[in-house]
Protein backbone atom coordinates (compact mmCIF):
# COMPACT_ATOMS: atom_id res chain seq x y z
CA UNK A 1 9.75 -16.98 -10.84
CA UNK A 2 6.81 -16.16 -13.38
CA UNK A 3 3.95 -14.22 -12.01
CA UNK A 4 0.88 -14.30 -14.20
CA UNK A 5 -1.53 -12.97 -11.65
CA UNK A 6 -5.09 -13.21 -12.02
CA UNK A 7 -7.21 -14.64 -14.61
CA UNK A 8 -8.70 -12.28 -17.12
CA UNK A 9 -12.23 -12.56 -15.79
CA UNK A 10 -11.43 -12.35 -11.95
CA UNK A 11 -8.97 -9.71 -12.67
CA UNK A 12 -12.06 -6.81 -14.78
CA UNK A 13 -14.05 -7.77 -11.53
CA UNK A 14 -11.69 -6.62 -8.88
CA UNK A 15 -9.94 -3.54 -11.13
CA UNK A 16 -13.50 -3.38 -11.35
CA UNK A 17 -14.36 -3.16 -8.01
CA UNK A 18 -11.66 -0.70 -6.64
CA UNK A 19 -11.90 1.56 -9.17
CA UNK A 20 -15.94 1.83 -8.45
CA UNK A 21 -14.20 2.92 -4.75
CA UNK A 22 -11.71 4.86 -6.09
CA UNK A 23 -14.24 7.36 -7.92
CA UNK A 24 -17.04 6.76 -6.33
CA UNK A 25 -16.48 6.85 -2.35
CA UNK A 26 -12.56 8.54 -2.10
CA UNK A 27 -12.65 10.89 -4.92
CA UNK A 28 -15.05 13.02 -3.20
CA UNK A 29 -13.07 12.94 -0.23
CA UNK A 30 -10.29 15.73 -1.91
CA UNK A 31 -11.69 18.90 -0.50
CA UNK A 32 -12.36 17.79 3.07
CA UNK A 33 -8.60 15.84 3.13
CA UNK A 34 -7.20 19.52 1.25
CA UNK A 35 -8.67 21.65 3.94
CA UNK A 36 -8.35 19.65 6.75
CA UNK A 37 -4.93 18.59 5.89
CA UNK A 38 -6.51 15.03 7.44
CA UNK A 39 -7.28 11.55 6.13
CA UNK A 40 -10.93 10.57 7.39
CA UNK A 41 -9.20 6.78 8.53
CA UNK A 42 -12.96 6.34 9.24
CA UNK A 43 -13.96 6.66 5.77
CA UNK A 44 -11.29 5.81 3.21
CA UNK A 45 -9.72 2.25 5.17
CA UNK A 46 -13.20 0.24 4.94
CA UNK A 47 -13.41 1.31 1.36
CA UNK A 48 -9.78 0.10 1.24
CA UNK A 49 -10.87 -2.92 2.70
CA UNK A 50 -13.55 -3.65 1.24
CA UNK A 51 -12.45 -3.43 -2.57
CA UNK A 52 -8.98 -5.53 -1.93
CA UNK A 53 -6.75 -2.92 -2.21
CA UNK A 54 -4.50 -3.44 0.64
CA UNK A 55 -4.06 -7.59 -0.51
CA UNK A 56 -3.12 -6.37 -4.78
CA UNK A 57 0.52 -8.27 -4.68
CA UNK A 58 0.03 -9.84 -1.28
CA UNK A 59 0.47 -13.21 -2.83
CA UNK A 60 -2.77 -15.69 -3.03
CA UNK A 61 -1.72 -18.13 -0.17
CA UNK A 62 -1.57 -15.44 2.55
CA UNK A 63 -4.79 -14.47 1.47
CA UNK A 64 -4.14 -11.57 -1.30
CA UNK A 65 -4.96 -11.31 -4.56
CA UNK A 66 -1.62 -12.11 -6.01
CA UNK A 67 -1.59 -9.17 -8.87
CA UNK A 68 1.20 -9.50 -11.49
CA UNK A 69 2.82 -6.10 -12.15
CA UNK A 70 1.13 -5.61 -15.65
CA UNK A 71 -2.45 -5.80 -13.54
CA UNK A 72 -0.88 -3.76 -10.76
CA UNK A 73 0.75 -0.82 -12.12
CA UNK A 74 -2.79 0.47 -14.01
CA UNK A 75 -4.60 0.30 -10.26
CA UNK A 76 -1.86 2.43 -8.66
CA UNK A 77 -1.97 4.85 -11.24
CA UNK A 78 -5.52 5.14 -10.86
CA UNK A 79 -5.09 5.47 -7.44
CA UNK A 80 -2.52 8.85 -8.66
CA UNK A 81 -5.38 10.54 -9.91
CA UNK A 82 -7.60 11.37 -6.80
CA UNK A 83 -6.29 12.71 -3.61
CA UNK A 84 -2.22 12.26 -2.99
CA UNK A 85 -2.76 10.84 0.60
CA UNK A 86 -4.59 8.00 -0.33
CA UNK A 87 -2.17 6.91 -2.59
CA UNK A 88 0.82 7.49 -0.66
CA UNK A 89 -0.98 4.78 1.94
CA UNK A 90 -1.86 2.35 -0.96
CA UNK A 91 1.63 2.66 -2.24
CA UNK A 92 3.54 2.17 0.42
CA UNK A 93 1.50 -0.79 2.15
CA UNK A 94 1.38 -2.95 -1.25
CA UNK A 95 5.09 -1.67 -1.60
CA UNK A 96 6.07 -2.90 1.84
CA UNK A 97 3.74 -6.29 1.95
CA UNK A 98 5.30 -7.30 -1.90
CA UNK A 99 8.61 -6.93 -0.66
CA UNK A 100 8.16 -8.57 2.74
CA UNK A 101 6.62 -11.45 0.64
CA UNK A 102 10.22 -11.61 -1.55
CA UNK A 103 12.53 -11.17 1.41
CA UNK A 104 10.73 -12.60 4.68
CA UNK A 105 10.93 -15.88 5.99
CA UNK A 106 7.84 -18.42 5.81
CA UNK A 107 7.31 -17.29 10.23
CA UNK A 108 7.55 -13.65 9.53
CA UNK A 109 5.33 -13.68 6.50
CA UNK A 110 3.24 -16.03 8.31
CA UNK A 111 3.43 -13.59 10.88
CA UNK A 112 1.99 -10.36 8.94
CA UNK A 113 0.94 -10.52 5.44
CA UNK A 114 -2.30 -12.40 5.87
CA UNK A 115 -3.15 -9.40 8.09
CA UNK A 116 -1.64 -7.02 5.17
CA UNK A 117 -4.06 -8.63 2.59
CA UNK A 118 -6.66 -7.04 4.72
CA UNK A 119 -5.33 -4.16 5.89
CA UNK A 120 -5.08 -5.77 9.54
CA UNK A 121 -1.54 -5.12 9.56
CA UNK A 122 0.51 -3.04 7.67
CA UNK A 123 4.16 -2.76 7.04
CA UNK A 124 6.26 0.66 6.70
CA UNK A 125 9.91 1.22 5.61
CA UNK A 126 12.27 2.35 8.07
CA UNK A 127 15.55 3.94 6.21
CA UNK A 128 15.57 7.72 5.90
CA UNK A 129 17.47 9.48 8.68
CA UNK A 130 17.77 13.25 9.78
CA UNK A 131 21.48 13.06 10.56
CA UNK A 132 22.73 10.57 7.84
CA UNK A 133 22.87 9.51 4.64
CA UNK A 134 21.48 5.90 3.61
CA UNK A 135 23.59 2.24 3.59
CA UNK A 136 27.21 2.46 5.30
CA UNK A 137 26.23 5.77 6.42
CA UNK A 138 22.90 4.66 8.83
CA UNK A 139 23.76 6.03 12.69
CA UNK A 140 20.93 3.79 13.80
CA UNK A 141 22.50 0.29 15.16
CA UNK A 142 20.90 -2.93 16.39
CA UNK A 143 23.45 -4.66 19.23
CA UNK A 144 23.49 -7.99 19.49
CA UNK A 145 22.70 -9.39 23.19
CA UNK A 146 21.94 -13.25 23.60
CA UNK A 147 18.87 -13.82 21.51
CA UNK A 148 18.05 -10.25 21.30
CA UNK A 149 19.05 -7.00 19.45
CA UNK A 150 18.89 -3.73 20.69
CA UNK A 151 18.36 -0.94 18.79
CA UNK A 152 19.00 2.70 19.21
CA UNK A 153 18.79 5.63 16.72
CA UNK A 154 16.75 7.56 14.46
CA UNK A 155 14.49 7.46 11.24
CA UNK A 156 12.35 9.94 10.05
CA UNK A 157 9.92 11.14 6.76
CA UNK A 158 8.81 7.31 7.41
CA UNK A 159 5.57 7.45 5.07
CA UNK A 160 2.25 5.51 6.74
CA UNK A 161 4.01 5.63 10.18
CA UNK A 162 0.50 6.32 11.83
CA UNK A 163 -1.07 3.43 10.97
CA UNK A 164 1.78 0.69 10.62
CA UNK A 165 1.58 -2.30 12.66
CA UNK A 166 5.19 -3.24 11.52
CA UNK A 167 8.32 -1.90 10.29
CA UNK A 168 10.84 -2.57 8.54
CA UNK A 169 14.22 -1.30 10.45
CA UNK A 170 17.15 -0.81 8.42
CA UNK A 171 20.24 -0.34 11.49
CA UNK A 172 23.92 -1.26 11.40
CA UNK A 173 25.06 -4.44 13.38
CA UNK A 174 28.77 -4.23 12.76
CA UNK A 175 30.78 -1.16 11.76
CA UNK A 176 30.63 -2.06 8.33
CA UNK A 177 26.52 -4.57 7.89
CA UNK A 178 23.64 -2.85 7.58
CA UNK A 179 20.94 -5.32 8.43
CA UNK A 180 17.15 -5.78 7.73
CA UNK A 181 14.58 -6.16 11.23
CA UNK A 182 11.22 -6.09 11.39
CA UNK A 183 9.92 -4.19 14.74
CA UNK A 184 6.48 -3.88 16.04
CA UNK A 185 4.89 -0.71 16.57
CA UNK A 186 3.97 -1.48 20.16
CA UNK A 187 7.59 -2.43 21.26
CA UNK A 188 8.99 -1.21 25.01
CA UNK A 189 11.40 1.94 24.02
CA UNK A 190 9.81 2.67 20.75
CA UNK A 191 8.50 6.28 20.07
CA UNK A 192 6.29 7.41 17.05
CA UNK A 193 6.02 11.33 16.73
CA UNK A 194 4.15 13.45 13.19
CA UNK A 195 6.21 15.66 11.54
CA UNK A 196 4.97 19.12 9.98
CA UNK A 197 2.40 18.34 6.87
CA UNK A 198 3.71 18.69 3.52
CA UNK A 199 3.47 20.23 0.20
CA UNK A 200 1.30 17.84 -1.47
CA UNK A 201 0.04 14.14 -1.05
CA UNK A 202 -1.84 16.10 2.06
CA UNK A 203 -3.07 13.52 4.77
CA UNK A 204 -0.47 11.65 4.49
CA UNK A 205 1.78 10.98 7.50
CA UNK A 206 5.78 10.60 7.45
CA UNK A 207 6.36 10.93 10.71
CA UNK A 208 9.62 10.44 13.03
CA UNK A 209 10.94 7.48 15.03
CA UNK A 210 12.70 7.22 18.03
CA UNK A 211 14.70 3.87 19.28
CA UNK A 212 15.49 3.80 22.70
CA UNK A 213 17.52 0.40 23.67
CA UNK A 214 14.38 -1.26 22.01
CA UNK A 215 14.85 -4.82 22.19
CA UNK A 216 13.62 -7.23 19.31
CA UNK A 217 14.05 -11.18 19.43
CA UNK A 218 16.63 -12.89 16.62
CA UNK A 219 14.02 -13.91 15.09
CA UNK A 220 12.90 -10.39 13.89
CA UNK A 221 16.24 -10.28 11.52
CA UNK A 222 15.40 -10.36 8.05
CA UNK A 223 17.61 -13.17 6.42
CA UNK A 224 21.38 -12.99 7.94
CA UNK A 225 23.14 -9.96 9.44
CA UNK A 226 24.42 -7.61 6.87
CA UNK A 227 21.90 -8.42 4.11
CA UNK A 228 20.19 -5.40 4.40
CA UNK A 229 22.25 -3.75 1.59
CA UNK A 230 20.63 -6.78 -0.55
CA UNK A 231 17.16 -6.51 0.67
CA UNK A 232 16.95 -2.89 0.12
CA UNK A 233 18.11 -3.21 -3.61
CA UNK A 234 15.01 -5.70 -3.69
CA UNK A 235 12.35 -3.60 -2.61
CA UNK A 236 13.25 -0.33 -3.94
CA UNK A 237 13.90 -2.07 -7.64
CA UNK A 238 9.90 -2.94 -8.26
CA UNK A 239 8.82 0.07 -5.81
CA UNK A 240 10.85 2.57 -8.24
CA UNK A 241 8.11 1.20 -10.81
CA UNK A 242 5.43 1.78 -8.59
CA UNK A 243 6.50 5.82 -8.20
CA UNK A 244 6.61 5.74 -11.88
CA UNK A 245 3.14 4.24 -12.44
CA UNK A 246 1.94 6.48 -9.94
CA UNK A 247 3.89 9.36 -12.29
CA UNK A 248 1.71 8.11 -14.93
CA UNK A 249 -1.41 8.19 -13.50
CA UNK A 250 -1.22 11.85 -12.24
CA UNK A 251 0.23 12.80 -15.37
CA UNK A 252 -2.61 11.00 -17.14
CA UNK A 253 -5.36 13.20 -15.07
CA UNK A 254 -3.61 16.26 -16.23
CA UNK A 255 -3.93 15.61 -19.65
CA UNK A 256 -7.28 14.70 -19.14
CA UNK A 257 -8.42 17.62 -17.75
CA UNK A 258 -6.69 19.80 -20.27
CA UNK A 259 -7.66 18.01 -23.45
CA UNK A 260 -11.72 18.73 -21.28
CA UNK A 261 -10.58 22.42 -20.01
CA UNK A 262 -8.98 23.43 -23.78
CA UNK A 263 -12.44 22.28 -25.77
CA UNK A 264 -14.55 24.32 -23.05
CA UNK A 265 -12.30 27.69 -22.40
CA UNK A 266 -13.62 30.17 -25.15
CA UNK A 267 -11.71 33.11 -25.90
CA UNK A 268 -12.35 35.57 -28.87
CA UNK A 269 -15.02 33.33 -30.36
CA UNK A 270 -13.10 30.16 -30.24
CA UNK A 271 -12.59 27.28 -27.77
CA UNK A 272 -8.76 27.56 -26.46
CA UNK A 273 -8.24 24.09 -28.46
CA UNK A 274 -8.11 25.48 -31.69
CA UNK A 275 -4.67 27.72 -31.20
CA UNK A 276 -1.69 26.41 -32.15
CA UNK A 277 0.25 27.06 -28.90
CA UNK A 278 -2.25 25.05 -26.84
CA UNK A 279 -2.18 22.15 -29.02
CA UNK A 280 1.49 21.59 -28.98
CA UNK A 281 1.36 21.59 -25.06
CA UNK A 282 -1.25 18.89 -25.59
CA UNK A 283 0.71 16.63 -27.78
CA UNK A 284 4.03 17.37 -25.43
CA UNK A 285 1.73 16.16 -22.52
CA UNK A 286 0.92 13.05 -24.68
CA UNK A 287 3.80 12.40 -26.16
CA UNK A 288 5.23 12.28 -21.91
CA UNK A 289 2.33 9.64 -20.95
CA UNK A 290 2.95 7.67 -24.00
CA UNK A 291 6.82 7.48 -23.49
CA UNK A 292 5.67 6.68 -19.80
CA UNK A 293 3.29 4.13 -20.46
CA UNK A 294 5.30 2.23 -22.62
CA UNK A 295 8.72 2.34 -20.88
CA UNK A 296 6.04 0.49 -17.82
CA UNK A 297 4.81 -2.08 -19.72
CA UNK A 298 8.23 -2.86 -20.49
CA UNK A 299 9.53 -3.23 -17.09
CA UNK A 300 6.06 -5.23 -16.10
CA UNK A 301 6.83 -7.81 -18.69
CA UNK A 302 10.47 -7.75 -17.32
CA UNK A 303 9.65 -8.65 -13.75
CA UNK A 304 6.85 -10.52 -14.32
CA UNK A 305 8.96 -12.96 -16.17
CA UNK A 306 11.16 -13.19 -13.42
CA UNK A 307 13.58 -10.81 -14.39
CA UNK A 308 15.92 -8.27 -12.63
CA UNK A 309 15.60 -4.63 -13.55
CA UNK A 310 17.94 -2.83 -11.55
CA UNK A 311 19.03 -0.01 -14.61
CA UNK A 312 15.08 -0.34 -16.17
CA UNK A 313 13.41 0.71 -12.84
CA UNK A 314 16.00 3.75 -12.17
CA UNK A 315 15.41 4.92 -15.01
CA UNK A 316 11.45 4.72 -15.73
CA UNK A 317 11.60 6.14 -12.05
CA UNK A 318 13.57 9.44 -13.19
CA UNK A 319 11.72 9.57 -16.57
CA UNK A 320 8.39 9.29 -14.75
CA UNK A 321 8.78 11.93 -12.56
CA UNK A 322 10.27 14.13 -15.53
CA UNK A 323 7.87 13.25 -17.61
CA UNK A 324 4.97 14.45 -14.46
CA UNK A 325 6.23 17.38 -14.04
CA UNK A 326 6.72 18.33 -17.46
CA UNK A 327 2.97 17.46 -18.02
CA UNK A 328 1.55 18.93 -14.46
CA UNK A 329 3.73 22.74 -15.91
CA UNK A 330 1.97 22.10 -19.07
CA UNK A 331 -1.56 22.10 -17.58
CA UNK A 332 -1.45 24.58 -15.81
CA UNK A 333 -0.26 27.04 -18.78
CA UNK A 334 -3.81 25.04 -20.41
CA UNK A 335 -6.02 26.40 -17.56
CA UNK A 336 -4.37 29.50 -16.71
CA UNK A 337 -4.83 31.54 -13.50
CA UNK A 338 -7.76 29.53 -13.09
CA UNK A 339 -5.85 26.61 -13.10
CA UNK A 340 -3.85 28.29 -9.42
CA UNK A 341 -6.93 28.13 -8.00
CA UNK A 342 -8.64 25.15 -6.24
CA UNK A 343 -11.62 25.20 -8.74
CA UNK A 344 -10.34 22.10 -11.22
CA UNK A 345 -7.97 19.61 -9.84
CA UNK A 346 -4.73 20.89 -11.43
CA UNK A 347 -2.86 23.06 -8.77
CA UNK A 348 -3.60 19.90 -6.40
CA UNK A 349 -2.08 17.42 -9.12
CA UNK A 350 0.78 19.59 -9.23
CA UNK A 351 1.84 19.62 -5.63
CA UNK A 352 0.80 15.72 -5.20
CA UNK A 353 3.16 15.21 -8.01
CA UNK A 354 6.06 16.15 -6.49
CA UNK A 355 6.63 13.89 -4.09
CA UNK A 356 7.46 11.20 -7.01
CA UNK A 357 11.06 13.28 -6.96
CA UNK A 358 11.81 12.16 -3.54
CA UNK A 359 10.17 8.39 -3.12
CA UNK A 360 12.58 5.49 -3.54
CA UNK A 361 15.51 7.81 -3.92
CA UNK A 362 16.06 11.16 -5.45
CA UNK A 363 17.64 11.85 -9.17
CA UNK A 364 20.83 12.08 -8.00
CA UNK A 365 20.49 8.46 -6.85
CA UNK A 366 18.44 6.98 -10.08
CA UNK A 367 21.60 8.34 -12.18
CA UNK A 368 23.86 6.49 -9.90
CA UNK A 369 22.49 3.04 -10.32
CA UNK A 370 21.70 3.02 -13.55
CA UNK A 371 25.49 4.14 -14.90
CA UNK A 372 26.65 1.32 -11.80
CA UNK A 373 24.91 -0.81 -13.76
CA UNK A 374 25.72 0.02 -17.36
CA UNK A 375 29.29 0.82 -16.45
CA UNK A 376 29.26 -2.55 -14.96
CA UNK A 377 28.43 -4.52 -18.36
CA UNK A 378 24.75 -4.42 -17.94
CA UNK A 379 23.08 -3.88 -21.28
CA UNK A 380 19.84 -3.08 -23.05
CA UNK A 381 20.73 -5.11 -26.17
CA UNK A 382 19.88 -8.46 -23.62
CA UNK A 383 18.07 -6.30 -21.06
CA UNK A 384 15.10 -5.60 -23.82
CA UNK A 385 14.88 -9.09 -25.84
CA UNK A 386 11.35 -10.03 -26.23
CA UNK A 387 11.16 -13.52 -25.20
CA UNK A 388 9.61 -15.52 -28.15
């Protein structure tokens, strides 16, 4: 189905509007977040609130704002270029609310996503495991009893777990389904516990959980037993996008700041700009963000058109986060030792930047579905027509 979001008009006034919060009331936020390796909640989810940014692709009749993906992806990579933690949280609750909205029923998105659009509720992804791999290899199971399951296991690195209302479970029900439930934060037998901070995207919590015989109705099942294999595919396709865009926006920054740092750094008489080996780091940084930017617009047009993109999204995925870290190296060759320091941005855009290797599936797994679907007669000669 076609999704031409917003129009025009209403669409400047709330990019508008959250990027007025973005610069004006989180930005400043970085140093206190850096040091105290802490997101003030207190502070940055009213702003969130108020500007719309938890409703962007909650669709307009639960109360969102509907966003297509070529109006989304430019937020969330503004969003890339302030503090990590803040848009880790944006990410993953439009991420989780978009795909709930796909693959819910009407009671279940009934149930949550007019609370999402406000940032009432919020949904986090349950998949990643400390003992397993992902799909046929989950430990966690959900046993069918009467009208109930109950579910036992493990999940951990589970990204906004410290302020979801709701996730979604991903648990085998057979020996050979993995199946989709949604299970409430406050649910008998259900533990949430922080793991250590991390490298970048400080604030951010991806903490552990712990299923003890925790018993959901039927109704919590997300479509029919053993379509969680399905519903995964779903989400991660358009959320491999969003870790791209958010590639792009960090990236973006970078450049930014070097093209500004290069023009002001004088050394022997000249600004830093006018040698040859700084400029061609420049244009390799903007050659990466072009690349980036257009390889998104193509996959926004795509999906917005009511297409499938299972090889495009792998692969703007692994490019962005290529692409990021060959611009993030880059600018800090621009700025030097002062660029290892916290006085500009850089060494912080460099850690944040990072984590884009690990969301949604690492390398290793973006080369695997994109040859699947190659090998399997997917191609970009019909992929890539331009509708006329």
């Amino acid at each position: 189905m076609m999704n031409a979001g917003l129009p025009a008009d209403e669409y400047r006034k709330l990019r508008d509007s959250v990027l007025a919060t973005i610069w004006d009331e989180l930005d400043p936020l970085e140093h206190q977040i850096e040091d105290t390796e802490t997101i003030p909640y207190d502070i940055v989810l009213p702003a969130l609130r108020s500007c719309g940014a938890f409703g962007l692709i909650v669709p307009q009749e639960y109360g969102g704002a509907g966003l297509s993906m070529a109006q989304y992806l430019p937020i969330l990579a503004e969003f890339a270029k302030i503090q990590g933690g803040i848009r880790a949280i944006v990410h993953v609750h439009n991420s989780f609310a978009h795909a709930l909205s796909e693959i819910g029923n009407d009671a279940q998105k009934k149930e949550i996503l007019p609370g999402a659009a406000t940032g009432e509720k919020s949904l986090a992804f349950a998949l990643t495991e400390p003992g397993n791999g992902t799909g046929a290899d989950l430990s966690t199971t959900a046993r069918r009893e009467g009208d109930e399951y109950v579910l036992n296991g493990r999940k951990w690195l589970i990204t906004n777990s410290d302020i979801a209302s709701h996730f979604l479970v991903f648990a085998k029900t057979s020996d050979q389904d993995v199946s989709a439930l949604i299970v409430p934060r406050d649910t008998p037998g259900f533990s949430i516990a922080p793991l250590p901070e991390t490298m970048g995207c400080k604030g951010a919590e991806h903490g552990e959980l712990t299923f003890e015989d925790v018993r959901v109705p039927v109704s919590a099942l997300v479509g029919a037993e053993g379509e969680g294999g399905a519903h995964l595919e779903r989400a991660l396709e358009i959320s491999r996008v969003f870790i791209a865009a958010s590639s792009l926006g960090t990236a973006s920054r970078a450049l930014e700041l070097s093209l500004k740092y290069a023009q002001e750094r004088v050394t022997f008489g000249k600004p830093i700009a006018q040698r040859q080996a700084i400029q061609r780091y420049l244009a390799e940084m903007a050659a990466d963000v072009y690349a980036l930017r257009g390889m998104l617009a193509d996959a926004a047009s795509k999906w917005d058109s009511g297409k499938r993109i299972p090889a495009e999204s792998s692969l703007v995925k692994q490019f962005g986060l290529e692409a990021v870290g060959r611009v993030t190296d880059r600018a800090l060759l621009v700025h030097g030792g002062i660029g290892y320091t916290r006085k500009y941005p850089i060494e912080r855009l460099y850690r944040d930047a990072r984590l884009n290797w690990l969301e949604e599936g690492t390398p290793t797994i973006q080369y695997m579905v994109a040859a699947r679907e190659l090998l399997g007669g997917y191609t970009f000669e019909d992929a890539f027509t331009v509708a006329s």
